[in-house]
Protein backbone atom coordinates (compact mmCIF):
# COMPACT_ATOMS: atom_id res chain seq x y z
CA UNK A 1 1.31 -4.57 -4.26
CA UNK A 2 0.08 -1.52 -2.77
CA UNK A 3 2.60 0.64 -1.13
CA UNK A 4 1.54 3.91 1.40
CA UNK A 5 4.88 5.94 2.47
CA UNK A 6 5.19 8.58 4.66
CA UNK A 7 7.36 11.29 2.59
CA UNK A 8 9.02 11.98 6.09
CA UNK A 9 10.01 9.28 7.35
CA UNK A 10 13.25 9.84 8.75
CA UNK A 11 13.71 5.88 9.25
CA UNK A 12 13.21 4.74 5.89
CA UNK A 13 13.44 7.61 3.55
CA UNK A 14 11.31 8.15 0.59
CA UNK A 15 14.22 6.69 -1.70
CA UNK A 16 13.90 2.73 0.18
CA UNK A 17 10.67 2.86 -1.98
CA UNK A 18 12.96 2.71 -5.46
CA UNK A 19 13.62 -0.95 -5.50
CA UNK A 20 10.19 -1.48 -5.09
CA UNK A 21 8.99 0.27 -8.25
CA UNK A 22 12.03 -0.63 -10.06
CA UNK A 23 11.11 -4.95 -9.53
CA UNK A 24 7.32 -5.13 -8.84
CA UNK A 25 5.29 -5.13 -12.31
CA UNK A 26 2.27 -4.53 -10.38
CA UNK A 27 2.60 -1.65 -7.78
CA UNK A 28 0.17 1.23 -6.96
CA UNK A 29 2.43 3.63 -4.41
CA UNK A 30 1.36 6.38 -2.78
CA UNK A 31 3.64 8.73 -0.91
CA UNK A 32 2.21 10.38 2.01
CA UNK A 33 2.65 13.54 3.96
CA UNK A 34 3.17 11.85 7.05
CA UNK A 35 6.14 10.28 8.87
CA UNK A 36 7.33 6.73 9.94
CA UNK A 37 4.04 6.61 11.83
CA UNK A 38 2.01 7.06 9.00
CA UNK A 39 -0.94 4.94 10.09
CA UNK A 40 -1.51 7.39 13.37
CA UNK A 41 -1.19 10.12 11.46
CA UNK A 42 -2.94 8.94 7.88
CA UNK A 43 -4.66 5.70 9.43
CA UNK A 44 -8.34 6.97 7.49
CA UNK A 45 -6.96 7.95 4.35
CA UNK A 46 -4.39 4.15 4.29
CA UNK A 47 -7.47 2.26 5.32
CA UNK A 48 -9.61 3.95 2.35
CA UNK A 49 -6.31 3.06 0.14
CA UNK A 50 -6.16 -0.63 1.27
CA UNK A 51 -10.15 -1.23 0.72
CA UNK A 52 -9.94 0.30 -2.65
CA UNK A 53 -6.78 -1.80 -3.58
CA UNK A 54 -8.48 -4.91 -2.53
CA UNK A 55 -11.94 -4.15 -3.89
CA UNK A 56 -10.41 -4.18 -7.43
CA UNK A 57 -7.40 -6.83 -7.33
CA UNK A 58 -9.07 -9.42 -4.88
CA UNK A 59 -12.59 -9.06 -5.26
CA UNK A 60 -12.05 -9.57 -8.58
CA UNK A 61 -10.64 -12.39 -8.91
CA UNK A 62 -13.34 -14.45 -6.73
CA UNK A 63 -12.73 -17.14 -3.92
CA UNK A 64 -9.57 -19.02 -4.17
CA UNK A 65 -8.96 -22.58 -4.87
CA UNK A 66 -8.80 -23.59 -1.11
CA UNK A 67 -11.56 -21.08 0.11
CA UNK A 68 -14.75 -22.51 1.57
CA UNK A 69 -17.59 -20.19 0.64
């Protein structure tokens, strides 16, 4: 699971993120400088995040089962 939080987010604080990394095996988490809005104010930098994620944990792993290709 990839997780991108905004440090600042006055909505969900930086501490919602605990349970997370406390039950997923598999996490890559990256706390931002940014606020509840993060992707307005960090969209470029998420976006570069989430294609780098999937490029090594989907790509990977080929098509699936019930994927026409």
């Amino acid at each position: 699971m990839l997780i991108a939080w905004g440090s600042n987010d006055q909505i969900f604080p930086a501490a919602g993120a605990e349970p997370y990394k406390r039950d997923l095996k598999t996490l890559e988490f990256h706390l931002l400088d940014a606020g509840h809005f993060a992707l307005e104010s960090d969209g470029d930098l998420i976006a570069r995040l989430m294609q780098d994620f999937l490029g090594r944990h989907v790509a990977a792993r080929g098509p699936s089962p019930n994927q026409e290709i």
